[in-house]
Protein backbone atom coordinates (compact mmCIF):
# COMPACT_ATOMS: atom_id res chain seq x y z
CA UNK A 1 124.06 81.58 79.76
CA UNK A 2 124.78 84.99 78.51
CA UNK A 3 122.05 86.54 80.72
CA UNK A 4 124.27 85.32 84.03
CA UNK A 5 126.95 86.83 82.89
CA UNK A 6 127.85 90.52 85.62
CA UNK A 7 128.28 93.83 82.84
CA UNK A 8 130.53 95.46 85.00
CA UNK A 9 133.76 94.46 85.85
CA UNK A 10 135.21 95.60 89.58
CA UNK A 11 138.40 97.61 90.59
CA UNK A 12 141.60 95.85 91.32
CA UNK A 13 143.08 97.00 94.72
CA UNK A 14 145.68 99.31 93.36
CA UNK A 15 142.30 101.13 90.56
CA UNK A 16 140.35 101.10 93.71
CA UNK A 17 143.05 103.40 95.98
CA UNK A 18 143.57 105.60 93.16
CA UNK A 19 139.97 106.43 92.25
CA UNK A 20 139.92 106.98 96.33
CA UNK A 21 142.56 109.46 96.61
CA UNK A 22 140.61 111.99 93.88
CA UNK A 23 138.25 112.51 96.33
CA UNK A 24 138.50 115.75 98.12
CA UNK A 25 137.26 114.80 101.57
CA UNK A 26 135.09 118.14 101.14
CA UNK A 27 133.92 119.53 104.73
CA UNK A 28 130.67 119.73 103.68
CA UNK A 29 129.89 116.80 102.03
CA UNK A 30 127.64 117.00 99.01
CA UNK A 31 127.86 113.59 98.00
CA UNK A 32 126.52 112.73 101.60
CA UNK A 33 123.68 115.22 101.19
CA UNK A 34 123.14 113.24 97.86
CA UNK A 35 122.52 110.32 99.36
CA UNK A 36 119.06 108.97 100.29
CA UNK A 37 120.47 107.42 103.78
CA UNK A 38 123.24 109.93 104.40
CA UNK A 39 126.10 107.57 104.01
CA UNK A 40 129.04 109.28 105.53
CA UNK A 41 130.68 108.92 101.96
CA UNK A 42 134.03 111.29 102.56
CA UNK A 43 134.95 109.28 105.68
CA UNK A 44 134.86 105.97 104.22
CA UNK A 45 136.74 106.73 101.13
CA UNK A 46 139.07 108.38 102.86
CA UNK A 47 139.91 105.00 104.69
CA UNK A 48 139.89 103.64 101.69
CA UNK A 49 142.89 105.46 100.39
CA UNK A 50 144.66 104.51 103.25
CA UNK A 51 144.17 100.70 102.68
CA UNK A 52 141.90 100.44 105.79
CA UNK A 53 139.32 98.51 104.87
CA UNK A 54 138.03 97.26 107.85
CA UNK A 55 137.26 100.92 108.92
CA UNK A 56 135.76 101.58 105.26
CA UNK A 57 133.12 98.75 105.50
CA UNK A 58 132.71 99.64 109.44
CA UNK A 59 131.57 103.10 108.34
CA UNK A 60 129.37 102.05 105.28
CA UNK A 61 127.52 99.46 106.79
CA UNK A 62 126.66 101.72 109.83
CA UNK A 63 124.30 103.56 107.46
CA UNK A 64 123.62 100.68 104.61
CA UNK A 65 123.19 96.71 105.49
CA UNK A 66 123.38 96.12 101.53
CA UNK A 67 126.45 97.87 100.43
CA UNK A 68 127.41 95.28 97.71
CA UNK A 69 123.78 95.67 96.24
CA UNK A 70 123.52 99.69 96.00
CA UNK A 71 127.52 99.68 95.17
CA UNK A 72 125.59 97.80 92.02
CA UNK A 73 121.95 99.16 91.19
CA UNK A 74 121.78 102.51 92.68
CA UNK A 75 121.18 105.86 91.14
CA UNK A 76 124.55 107.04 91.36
CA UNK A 77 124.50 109.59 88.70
CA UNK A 78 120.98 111.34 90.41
CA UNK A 79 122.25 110.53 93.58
CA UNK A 80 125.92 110.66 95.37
CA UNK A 81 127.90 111.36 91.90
CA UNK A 82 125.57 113.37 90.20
CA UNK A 83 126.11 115.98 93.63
CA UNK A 84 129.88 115.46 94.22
CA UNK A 85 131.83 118.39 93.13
CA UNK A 86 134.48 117.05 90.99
CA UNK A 87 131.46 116.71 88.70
CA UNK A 88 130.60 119.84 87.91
CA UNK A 89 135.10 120.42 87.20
CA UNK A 90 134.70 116.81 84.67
CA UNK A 91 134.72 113.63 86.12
CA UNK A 92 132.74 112.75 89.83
CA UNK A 93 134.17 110.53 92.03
CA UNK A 94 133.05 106.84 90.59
CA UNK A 95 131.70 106.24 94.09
CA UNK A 96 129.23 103.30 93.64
CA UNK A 97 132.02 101.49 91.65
CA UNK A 98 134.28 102.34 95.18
CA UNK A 99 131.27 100.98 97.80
CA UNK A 100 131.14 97.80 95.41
CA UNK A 101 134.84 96.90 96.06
CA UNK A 102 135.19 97.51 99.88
CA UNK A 103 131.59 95.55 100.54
CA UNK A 104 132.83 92.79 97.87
CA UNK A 105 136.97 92.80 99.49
CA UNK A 106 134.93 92.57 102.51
CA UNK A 107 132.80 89.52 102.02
CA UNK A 108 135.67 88.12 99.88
CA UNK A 109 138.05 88.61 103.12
CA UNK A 110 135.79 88.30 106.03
CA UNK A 111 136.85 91.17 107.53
CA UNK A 112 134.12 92.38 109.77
CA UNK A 113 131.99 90.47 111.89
CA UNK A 114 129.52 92.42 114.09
CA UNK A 115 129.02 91.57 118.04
CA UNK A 116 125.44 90.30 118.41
CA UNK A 117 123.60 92.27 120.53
CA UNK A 118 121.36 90.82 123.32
CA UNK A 119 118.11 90.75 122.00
CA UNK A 120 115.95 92.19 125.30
CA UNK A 121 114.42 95.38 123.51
CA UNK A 122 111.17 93.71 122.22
CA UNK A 123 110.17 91.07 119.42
CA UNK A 124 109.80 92.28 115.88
CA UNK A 125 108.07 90.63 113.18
CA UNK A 126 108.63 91.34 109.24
CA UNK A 127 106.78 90.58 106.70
CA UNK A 128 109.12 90.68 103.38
CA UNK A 129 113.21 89.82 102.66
CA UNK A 130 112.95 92.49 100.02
CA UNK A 131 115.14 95.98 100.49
CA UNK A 132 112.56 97.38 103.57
CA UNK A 133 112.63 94.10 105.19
CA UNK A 134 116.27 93.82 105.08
CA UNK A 135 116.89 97.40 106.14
CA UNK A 136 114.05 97.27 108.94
CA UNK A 137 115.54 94.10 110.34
CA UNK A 138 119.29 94.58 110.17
CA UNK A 139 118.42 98.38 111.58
CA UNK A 140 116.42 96.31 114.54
CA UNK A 141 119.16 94.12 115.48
CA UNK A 142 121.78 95.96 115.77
CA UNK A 143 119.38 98.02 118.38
CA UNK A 144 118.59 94.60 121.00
CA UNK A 145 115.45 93.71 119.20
CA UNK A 146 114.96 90.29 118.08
CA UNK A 147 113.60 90.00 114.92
CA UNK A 148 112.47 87.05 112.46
CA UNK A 149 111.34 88.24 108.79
CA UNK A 150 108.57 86.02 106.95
CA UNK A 151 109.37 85.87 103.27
CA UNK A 152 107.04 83.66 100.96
CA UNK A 153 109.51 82.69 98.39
CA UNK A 154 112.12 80.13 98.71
CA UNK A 155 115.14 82.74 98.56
CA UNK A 156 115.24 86.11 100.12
CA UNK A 157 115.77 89.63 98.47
CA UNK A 158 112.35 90.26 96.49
CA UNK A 159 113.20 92.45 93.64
CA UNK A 160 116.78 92.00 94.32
CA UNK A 161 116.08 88.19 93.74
CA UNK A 162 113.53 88.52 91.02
CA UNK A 163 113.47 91.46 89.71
CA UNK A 164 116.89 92.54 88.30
CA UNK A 165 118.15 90.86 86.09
CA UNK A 166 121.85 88.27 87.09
CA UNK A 167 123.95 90.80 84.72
CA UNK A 168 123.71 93.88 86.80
CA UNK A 169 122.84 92.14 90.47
CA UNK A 170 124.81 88.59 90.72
CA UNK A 171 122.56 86.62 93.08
CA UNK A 172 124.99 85.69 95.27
CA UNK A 173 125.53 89.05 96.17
CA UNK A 174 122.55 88.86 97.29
CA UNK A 175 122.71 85.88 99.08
CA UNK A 176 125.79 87.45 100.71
CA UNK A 177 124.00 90.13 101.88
CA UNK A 178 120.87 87.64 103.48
CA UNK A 179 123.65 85.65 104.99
CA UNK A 180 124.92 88.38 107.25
CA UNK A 181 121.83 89.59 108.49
CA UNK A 182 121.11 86.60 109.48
CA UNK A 183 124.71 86.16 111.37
CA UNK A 184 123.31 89.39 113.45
CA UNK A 185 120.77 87.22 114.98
CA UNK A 186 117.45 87.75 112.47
CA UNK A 187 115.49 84.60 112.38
CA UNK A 188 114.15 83.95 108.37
CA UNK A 189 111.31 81.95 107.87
CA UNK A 190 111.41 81.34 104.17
CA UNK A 191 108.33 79.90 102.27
CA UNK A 192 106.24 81.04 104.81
CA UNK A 193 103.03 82.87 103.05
CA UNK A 194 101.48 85.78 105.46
CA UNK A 195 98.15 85.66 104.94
CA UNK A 196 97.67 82.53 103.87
CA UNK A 197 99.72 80.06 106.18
CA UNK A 198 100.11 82.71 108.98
CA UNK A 199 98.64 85.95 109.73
CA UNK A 200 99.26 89.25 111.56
CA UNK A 201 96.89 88.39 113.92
CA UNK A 202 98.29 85.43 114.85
CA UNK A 203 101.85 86.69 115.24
CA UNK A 204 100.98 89.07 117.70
CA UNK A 205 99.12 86.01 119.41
CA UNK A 206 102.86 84.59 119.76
CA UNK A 207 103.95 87.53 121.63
CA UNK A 208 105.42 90.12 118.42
CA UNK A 209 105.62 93.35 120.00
CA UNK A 210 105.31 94.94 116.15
CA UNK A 211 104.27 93.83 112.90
CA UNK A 212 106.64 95.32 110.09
CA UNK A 213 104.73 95.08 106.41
CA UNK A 214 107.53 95.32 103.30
CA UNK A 215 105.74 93.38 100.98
CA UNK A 216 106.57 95.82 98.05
CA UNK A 217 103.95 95.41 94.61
CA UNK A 218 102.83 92.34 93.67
CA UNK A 219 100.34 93.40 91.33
CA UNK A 220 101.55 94.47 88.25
CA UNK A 221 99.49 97.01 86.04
CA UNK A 222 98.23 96.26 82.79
CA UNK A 223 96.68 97.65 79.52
CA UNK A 224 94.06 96.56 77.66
CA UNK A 225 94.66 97.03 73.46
CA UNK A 226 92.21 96.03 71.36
CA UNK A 227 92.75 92.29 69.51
CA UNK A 228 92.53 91.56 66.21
CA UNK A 229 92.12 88.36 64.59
CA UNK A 230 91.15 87.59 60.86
CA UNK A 231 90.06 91.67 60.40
CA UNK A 232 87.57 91.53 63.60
CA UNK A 233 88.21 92.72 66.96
CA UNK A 234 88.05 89.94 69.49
CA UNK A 235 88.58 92.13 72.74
CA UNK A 236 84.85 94.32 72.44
CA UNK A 237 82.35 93.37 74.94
CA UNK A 238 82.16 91.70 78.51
CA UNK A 239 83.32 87.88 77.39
CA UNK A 240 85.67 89.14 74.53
CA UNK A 241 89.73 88.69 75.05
CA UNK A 242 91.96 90.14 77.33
CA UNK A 243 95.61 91.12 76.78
CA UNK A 244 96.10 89.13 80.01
CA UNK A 245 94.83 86.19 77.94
CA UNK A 246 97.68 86.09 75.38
CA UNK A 247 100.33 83.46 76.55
CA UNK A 248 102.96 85.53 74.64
CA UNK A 249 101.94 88.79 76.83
CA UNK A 250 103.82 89.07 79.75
CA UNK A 251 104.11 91.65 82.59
CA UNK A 252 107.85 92.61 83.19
CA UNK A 253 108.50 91.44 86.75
CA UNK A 254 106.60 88.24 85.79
CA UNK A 255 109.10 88.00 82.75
CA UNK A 256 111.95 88.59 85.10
CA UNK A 257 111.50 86.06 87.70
CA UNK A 258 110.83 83.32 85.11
CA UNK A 259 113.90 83.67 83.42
CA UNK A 260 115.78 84.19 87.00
CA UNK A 261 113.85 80.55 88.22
CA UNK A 262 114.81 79.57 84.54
CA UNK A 263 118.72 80.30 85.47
CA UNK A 264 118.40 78.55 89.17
CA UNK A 265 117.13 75.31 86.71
CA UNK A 266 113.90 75.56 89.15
CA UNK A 267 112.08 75.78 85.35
CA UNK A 268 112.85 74.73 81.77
CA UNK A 269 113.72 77.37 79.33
CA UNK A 270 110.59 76.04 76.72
CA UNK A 271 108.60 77.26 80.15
CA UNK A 272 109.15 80.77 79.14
CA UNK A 273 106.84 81.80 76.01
CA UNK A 274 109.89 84.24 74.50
CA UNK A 275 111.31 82.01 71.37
CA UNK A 276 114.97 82.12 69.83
CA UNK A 277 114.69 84.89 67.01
CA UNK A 278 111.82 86.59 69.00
CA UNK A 279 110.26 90.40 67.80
CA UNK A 280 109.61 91.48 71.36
CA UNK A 281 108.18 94.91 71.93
CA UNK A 282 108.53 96.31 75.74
CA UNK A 283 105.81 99.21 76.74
CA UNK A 284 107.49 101.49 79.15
CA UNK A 285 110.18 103.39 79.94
CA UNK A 286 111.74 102.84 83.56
CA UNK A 287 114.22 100.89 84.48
CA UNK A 288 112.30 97.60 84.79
CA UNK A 289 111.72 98.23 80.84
CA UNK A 290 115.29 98.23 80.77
CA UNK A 291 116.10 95.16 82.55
CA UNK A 292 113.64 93.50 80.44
CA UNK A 293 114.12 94.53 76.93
CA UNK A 294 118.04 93.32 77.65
CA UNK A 295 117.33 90.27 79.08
CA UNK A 296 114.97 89.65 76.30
CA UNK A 297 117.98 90.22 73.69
CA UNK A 298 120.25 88.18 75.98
CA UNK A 299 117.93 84.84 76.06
CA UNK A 300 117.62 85.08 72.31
CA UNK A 301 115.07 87.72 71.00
CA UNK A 302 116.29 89.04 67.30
CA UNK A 303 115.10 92.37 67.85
CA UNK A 304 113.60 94.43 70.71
CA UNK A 305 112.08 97.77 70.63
CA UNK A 306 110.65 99.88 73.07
CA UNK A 307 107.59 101.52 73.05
CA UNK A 308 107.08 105.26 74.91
CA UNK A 309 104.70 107.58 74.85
CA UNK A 310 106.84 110.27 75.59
CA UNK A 311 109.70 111.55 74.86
CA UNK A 312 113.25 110.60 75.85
CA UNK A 313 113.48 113.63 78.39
CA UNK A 314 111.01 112.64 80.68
CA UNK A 315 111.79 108.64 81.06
CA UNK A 316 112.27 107.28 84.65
CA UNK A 317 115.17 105.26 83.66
CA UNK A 318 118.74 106.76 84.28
CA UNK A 319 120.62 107.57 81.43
CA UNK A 320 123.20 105.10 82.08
CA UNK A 321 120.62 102.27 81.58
CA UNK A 322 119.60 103.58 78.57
CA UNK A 323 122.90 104.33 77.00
CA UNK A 324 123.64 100.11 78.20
CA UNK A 325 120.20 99.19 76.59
CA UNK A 326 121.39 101.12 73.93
CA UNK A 327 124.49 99.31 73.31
CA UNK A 328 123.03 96.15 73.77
CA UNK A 329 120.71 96.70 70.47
CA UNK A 330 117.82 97.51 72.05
CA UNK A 331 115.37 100.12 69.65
CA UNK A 332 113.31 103.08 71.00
CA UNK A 333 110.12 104.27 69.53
CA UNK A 334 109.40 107.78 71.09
CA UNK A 335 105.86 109.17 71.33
CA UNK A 336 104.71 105.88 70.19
CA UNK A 337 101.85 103.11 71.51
CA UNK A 338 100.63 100.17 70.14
CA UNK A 339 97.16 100.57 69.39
CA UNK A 340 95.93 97.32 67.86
CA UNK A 341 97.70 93.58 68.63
CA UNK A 342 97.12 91.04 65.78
CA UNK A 343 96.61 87.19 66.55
CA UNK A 344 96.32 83.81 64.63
CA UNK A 345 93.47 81.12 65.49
CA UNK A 346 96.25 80.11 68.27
CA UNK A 347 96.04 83.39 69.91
CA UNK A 348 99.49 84.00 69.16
CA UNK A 349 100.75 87.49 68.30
CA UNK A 350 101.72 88.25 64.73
CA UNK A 351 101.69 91.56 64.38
CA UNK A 352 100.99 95.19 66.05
CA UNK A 353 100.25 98.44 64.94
CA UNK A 354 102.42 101.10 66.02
CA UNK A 355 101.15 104.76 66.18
CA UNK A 356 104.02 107.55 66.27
CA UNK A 357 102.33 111.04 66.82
CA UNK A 358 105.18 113.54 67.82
CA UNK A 359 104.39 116.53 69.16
CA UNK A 360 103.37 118.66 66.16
CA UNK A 361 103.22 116.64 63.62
CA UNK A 362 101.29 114.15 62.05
CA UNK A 363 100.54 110.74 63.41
CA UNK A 364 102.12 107.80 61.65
CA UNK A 365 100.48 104.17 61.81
CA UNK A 366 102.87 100.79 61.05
CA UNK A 367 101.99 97.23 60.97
CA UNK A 368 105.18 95.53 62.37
CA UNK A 369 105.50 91.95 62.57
CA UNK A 370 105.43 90.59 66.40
CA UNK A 371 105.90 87.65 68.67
CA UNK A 372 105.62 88.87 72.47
CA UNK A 373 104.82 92.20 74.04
CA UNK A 374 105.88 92.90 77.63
CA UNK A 375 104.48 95.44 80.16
CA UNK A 376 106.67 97.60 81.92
CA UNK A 377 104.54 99.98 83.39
CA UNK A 378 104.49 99.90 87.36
CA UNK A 379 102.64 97.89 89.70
CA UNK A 380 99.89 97.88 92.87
CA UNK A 381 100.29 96.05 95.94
CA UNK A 382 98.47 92.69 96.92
CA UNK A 383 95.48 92.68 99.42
CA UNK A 384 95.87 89.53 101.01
CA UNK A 385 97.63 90.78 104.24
CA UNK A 386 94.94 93.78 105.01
CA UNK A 387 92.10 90.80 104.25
CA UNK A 388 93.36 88.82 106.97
CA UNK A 389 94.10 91.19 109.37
CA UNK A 390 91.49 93.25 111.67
CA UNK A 391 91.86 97.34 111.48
CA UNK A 392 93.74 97.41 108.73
CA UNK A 393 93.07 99.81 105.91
CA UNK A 394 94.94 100.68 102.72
CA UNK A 395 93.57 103.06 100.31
CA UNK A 396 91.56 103.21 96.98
CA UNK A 397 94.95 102.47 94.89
CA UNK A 398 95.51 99.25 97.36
CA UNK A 399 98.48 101.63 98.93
CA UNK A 400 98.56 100.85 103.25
CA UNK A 401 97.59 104.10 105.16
CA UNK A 402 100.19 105.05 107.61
CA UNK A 403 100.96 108.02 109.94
CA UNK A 404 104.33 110.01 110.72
CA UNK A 405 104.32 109.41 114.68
CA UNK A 406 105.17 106.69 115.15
CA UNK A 407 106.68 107.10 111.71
CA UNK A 408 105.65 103.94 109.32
CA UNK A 409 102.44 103.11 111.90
CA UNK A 410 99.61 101.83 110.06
CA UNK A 411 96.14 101.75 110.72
CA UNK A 412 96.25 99.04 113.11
CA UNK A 413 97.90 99.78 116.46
CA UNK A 414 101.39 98.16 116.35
CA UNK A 415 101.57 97.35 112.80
CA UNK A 416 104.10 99.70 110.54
CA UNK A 417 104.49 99.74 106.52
CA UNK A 418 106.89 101.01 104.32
CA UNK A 419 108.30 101.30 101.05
CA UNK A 420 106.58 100.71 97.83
CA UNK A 421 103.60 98.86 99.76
CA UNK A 422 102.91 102.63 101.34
CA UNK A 423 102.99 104.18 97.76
CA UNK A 424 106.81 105.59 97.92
CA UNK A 425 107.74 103.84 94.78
CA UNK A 426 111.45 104.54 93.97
CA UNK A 427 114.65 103.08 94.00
CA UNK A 428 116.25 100.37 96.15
CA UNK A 429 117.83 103.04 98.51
CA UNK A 430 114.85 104.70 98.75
CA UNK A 431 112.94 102.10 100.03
CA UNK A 432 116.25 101.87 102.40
CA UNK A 433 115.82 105.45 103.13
CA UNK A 434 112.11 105.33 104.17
CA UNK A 435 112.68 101.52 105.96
CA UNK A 436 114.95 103.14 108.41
CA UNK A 437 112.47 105.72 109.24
CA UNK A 438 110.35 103.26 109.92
CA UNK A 439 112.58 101.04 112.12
CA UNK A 440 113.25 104.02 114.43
CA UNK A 441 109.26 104.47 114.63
CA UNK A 442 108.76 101.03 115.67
CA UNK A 443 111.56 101.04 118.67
CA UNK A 444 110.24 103.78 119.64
CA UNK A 445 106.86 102.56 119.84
CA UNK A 446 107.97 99.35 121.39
CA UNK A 447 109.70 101.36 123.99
CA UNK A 448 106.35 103.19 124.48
CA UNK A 449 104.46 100.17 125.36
CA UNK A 450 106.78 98.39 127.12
CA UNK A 451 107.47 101.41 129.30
CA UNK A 452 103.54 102.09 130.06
CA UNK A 453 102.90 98.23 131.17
CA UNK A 454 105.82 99.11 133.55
CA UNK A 455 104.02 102.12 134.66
CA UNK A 456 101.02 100.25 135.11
CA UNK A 457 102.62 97.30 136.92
CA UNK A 458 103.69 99.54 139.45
């Protein structure tokens, strides 16, 4: 299927050393200040260029446990590139193109193999396989802790799984990344729903020293436009219809994770309501808009546009997806929304009308023929987990309330949050970034406790 297929191709070994030796190994790193976890990037290139590639992976994965995934779908050009200083002279050092191929020569190799540490520290429960959970846990480990994540779908990497798309993050890469965590001792409990099957609660009940929350947003927003059907608007009043009632209305990360059960044959393709020869419009302008206005094209839409209210300046999606989006065939309609939806007896979309108002000029109205419309326009966290647990509180957007010492604590004593379930939406490194925060406040509040019953005892 042409949505499987990986965009970018990798560096040979002899590419890979060359691109290396460019970089300056600059004593005061500005790639490294760049980056959201301070990966010691100079150092590991620079084994790199010296064919040491055991020392290269060492290095990264002392800072990252998903090198292979953020060599991939990280902000490069806002982050590490966009602050090295050969960029500023032409061209930066391609540097998440370099982390790709020593984490990928590494897997491909088996090079490294960490020593499991005893796990005598204290017990550590997380809730979530997505990029917090993975960071949290592999952080954890490596410290004496024994941890066991709880992840309710069948395979491990939330949005990494689900949400982006096979062409830019092969799921075995993924699956790579699971399967070494789990060689440093974390216990996964997949299909395991907390809240539902199991709660917080109860896993302090089985002796969890800390409760780790990284259950990301589950909710995704939505808008309500007004429905049309044979010149009268359907959607006015309390009973009348909702966008949400449209089979052929879909919210992006929905969208995403059918077509990625679609590709794992878990569902048929006639499951997903996104025809051959499709007119798909996708509101939204981040890179989840991205990922699915591409994949749309790729599974068989004839045309895809994108629909912005703003201008091409102030979109959250790097350039770089763009430009591929771009490429691809995907159209952009700037200072545009879609202000009526059009539907036959069915309730199937025919048409929308598109309203252009740039700044300064007149607003122009079209009636465009349609067949699905996609939201792409962020998301809210589920409540199920502060429902079922006592003294926990989250605030009036859904976001948990935590505190800075310990860093990540929640509400409830012994039970941290972080990442986009605390409200610090960003990328997959930030969540990374704010996970291993996190990790260090729950050791040391697991050290706290453990040393007062001590104190106590005596």
């Amino acid at each position: 299927m042409r949505f499987k297929e990986e965009i970018n191709e990798s560096y040979t070994m002899a590419e890979a050393i060359k691109e290396a030796q460019r970089c300056l190994h600059c004593k005061v790193p500005q790639c490294k200040k760049g980056c959201p976890i301070s990966n010691d990037i100079p150092d590991w290139i620079h084994e790199l260029k010296k064919g040491n590639m055991g020392n290269a992976i060492s290095i990264i994965r002392a800072k990252s446990n998903l090198p292979a995934v953020c060599g991939r779908v990280c902000a490069h050009e806002k982050q590490c590139e966009g602050n090295c200083v050969l960029g500023k002279k032409g061209q930066a050092v391609n540097i998440g193109k370099l982390e790709r191929f020593v984490a990928d020569f590494d897997s491909d190799n088996e090079l490294t193999h960490e020593d499991i540490v005893e796990k005598t520290r204290g017990k550590v429960a997380v809730i979530g396989a997505g990029p917090s959970g993975i960071t949290v846990a592999g952080d954890l480990a490596r410290e004496g802790f024994a941890v066991e994540i709880f992840e309710m779908e069948a395979q491990c990497g939330g949005v990494l799984r689900y949400g982006i798309p096979e062409y830019r993050l092969p799921k075995e890469v993924v699956a790579r990344e699971i399967r070494y965590i789990e060689k440093m001792g974390v216990v996964i409990h997949r299909n395991t729903h907390v809240g539902v099957e199991i709660t917080v609660d109860s896993m302090f009940a089985q002796g969890f020293d800390a409760v780790f929350i990284g259950t990301g947003l589950s909710k995704p927003k939505s808008l309500e436009i007004p429905i049309w059907q044979d010149g009268r608007c359907i959607s006015e009043g309390e009973n009348g219809t909702k966008c949400s009632d449209l089979k052929r209305i879909r919210l992006a990360t929905h969208f995403l994770r059918r077509v990625e059960l679609i590709s794992e044959g878990f569902m048929q393709r006639n499951e997903l309501p996104v025809d051959p020869g499709a007119r798909v419009y996708v509101i939204g302008c981040g890179n989840t808009a991205m990922d699915a206005s591409r994949t749309a094209l790729r599974i068989g839409a004839s045309r895809v546009d994108v629909i912005y209210n703003k201008g091409i300046d102030t979109m959250s999606a790097l350039r770089a997806e763009y430009d591929d989006a771009v490429k691809e065939g995907v159209q952009f309609n700037w200072w545009s929304s879609i202000t009526e939806i059009h539907v036959d007896d069915q309730l199937d979309i025919t048409e929308i009308v598109l309203e252009t108002a740039e700044p300064d000029k007149e607003p122009v109205r079209q009636t465009l023929p349609a067949s699905n419309i996609i939201f792409a326009i962020g998301a809210t966290p589920a409540t199920k987990i502060v429902r079922t647990t006592s003294g926990l509180q989250n605030d009036e957007h859904h976001f948990l309330i935590t505190r800075d010492i310990p860093y990540g604590m929640t509400t409830r004593k012994g039970v941290f949050a972080g990442g986009d379930v605390v409200g610090r939406q960003a990328t997959v490194v930030h969540a990374m970034q704010d996970a291993k925060k996190v990790a260090q406040g729950i050791a040391q509040y697991v050290d706290a406790i453990k040393l007062m019953k001590l104190i106590n005892m005596d």
